[in-house]
N, C-alpha and C. Protein backbone atom coordinates (compact mmCIF):
# COMPACT_ATOMS: atom_id res chain seq x y z
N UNK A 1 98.98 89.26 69.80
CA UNK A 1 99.47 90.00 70.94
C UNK A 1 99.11 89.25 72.22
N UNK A 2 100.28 89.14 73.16
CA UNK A 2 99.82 88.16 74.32
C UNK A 2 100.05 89.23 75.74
N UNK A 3 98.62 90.08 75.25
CA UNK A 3 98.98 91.17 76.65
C UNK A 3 98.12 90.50 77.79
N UNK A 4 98.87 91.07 78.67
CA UNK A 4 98.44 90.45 80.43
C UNK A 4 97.91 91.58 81.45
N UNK A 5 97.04 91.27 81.87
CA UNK A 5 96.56 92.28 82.92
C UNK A 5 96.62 91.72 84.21
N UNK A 6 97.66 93.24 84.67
CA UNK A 6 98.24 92.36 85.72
C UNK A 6 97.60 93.39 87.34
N UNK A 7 98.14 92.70 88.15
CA UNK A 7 98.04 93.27 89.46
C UNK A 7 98.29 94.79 89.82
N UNK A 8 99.11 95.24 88.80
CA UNK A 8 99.73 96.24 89.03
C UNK A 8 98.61 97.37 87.63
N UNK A 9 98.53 96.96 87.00
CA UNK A 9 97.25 97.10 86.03
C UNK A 9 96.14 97.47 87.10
N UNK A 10 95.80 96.65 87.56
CA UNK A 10 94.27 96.97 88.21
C UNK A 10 94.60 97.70 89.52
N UNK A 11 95.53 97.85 90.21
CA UNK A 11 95.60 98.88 91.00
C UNK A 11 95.97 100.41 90.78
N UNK A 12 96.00 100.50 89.51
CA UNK A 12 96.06 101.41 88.75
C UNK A 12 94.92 102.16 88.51
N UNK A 13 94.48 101.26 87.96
CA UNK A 13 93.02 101.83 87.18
C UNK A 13 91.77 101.95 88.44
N UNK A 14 92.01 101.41 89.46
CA UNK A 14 91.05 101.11 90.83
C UNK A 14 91.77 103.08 91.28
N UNK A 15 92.63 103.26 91.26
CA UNK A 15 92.89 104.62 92.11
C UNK A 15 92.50 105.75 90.74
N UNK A 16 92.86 105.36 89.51
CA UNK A 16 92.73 106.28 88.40
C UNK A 16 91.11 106.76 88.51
N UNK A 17 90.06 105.34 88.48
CA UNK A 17 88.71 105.56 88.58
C UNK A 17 87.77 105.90 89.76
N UNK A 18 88.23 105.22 91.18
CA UNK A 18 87.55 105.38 91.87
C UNK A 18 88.29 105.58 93.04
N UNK A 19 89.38 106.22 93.12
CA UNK A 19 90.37 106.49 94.25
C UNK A 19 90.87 105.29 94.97
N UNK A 20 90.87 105.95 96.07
CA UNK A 20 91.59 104.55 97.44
C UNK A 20 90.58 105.47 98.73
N UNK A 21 90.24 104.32 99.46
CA UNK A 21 89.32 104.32 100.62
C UNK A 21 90.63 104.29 101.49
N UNK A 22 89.86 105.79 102.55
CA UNK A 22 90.91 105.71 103.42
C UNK A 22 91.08 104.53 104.39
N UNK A 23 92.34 104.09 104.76
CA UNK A 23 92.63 103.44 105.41
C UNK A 23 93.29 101.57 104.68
N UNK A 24 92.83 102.24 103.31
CA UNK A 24 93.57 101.15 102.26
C UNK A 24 94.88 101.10 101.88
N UNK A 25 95.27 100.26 101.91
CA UNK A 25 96.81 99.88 101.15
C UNK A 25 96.78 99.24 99.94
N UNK A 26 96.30 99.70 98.71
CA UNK A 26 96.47 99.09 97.65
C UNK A 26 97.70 98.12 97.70
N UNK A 27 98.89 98.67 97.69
CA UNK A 27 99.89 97.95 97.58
C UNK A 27 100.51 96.74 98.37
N UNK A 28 99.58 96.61 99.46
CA UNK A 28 99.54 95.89 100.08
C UNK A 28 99.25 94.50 99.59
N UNK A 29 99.48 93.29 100.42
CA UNK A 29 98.60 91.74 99.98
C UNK A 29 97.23 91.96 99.34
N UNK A 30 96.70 92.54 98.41
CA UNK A 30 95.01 92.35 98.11
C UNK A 30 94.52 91.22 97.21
N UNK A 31 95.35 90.70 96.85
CA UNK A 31 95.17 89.69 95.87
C UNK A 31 93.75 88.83 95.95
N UNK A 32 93.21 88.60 97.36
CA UNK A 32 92.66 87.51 97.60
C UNK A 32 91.54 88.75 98.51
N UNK A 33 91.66 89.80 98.63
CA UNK A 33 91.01 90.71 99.68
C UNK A 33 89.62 91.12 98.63
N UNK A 34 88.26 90.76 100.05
CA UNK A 34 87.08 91.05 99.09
C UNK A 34 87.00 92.80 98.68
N UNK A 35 86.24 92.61 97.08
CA UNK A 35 86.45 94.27 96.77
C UNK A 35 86.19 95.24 97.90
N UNK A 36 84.79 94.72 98.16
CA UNK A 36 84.06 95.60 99.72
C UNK A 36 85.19 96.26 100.74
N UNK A 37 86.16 94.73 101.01
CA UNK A 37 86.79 95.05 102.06
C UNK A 37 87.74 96.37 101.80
N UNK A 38 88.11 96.26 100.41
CA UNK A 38 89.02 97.53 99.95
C UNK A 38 88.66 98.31 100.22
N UNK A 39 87.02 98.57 99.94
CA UNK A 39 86.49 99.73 99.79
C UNK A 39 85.66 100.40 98.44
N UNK A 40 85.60 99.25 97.82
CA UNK A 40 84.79 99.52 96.01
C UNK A 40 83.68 98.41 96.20
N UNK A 41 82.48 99.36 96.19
CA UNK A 41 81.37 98.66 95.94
C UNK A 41 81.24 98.90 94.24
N UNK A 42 79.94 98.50 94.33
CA UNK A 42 79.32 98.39 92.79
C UNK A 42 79.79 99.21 91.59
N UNK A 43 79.41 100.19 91.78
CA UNK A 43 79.57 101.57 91.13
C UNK A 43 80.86 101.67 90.57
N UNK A 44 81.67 101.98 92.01
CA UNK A 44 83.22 101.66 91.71
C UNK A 44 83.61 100.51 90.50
N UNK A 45 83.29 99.29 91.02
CA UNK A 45 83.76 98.06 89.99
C UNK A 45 83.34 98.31 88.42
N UNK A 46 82.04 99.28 89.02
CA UNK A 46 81.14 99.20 86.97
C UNK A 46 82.65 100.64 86.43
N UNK A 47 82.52 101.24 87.40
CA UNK A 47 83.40 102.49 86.40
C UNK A 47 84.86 101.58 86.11
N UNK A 48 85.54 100.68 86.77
CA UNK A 48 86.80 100.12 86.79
C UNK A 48 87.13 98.75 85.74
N UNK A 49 85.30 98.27 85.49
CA UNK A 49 85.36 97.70 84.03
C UNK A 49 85.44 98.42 82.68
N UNK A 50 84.49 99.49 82.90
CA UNK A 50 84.35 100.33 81.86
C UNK A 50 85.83 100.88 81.35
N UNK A 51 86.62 101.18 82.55
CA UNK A 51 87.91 101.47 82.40
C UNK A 51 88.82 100.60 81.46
N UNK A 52 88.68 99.21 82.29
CA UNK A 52 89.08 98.16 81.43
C UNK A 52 88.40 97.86 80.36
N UNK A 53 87.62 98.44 80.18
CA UNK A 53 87.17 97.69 78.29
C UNK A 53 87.64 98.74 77.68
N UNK A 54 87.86 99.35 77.85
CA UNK A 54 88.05 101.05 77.03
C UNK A 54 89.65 100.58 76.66
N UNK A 55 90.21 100.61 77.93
CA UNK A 55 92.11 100.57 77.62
C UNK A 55 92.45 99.15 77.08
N UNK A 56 91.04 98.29 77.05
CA UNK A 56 92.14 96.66 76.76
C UNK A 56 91.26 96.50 75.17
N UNK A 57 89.99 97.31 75.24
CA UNK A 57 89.54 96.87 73.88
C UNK A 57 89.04 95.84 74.29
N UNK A 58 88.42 95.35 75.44
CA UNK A 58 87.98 93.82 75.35
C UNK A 58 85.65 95.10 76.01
N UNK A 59 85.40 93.39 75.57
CA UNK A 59 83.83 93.53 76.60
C UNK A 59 84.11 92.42 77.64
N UNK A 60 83.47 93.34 79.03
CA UNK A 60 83.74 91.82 79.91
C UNK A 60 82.12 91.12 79.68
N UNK A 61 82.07 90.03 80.32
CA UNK A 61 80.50 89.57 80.35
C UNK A 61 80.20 90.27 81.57
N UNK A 62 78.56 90.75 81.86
CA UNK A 62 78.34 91.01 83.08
C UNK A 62 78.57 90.02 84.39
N UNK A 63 78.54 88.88 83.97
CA UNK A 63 78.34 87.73 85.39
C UNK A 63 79.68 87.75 85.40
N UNK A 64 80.72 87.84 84.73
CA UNK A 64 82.39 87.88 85.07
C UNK A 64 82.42 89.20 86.37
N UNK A 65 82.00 90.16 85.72
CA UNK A 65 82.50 91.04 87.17
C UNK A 65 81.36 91.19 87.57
N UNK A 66 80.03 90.59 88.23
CA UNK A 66 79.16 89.91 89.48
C UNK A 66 79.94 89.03 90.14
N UNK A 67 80.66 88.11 89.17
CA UNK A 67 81.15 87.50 89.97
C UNK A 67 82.97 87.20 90.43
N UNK A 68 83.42 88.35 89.99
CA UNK A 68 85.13 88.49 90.70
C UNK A 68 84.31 89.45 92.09
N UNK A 69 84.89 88.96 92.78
CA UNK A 69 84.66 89.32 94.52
C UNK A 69 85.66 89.86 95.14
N UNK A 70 86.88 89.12 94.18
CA UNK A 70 88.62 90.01 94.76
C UNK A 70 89.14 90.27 93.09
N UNK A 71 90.33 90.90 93.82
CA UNK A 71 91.18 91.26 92.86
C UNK A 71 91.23 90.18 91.79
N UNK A 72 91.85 88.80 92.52
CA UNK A 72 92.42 87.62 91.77
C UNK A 72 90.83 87.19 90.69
N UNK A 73 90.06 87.60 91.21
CA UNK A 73 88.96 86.61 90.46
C UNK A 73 89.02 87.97 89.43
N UNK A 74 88.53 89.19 89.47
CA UNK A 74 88.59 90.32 88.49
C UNK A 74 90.01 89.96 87.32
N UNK A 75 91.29 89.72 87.96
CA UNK A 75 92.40 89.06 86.95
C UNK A 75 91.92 88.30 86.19
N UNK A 76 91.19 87.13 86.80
CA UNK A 76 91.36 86.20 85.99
C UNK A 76 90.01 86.07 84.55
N UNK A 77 89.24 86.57 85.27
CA UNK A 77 88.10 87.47 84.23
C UNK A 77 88.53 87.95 83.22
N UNK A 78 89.33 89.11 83.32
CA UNK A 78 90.38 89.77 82.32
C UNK A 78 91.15 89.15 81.55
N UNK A 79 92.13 88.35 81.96
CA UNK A 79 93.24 87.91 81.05
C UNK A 79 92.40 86.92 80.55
N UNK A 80 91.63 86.28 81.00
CA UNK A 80 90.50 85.22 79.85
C UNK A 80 89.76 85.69 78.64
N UNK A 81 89.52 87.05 79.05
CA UNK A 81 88.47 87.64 78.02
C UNK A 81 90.13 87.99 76.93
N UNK A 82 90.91 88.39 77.52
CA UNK A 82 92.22 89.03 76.23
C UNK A 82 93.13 87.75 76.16
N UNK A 83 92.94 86.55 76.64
CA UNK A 83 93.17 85.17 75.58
C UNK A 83 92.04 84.90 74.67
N UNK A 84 91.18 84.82 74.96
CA UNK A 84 89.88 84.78 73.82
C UNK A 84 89.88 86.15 72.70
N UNK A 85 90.32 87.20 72.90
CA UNK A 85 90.48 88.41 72.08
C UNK A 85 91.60 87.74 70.84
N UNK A 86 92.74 87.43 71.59
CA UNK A 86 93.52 86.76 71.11
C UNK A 86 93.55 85.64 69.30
N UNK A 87 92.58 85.09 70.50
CA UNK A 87 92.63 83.42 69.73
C UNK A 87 91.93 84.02 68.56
């Protein structure tokens, strides 16, 4: 199975788990926008992995989401761990 977690994936699961901070535009450019700046600190990100391991069936490593800071780095965390699920 060559599933992808996409942009539209994680802005999903970011409002499903931990809402939207007023004055956010999810839908907006966030690609590259730090989590903080969104509005999801820690807590937020731990419930929005947990989310994602639950619906993708994957484990992330902890230092993968220490260290996605934006959206794009949290992507790319993801679809690495479900190419390695994969293989």
């Amino acid at each position: 199975m060559n599933e992808i977690f996409t942009l539209d994936d994680l802005r999903r699961i970011l409002r499903e788990g931990a809402g939207t901070a007023e004055g956010t535009d999810l839908d907006g450019d966030i690609l590259d926008a730090g989590f903080e700046e969104l509005g999801y600190e820690s807590l937020a990100l731990l419930e929005t992995a947990s989310r994602i391991e639950r619906e993708y069936d994957i484990a992330l490593d902890d230092s993968a989401l220490a260290d996605a800071r934006t959206p794009r780095d949290l992507l790319e965390a993801v679809n690495a761990r479900l190419r390695a699920s994969a293989a």
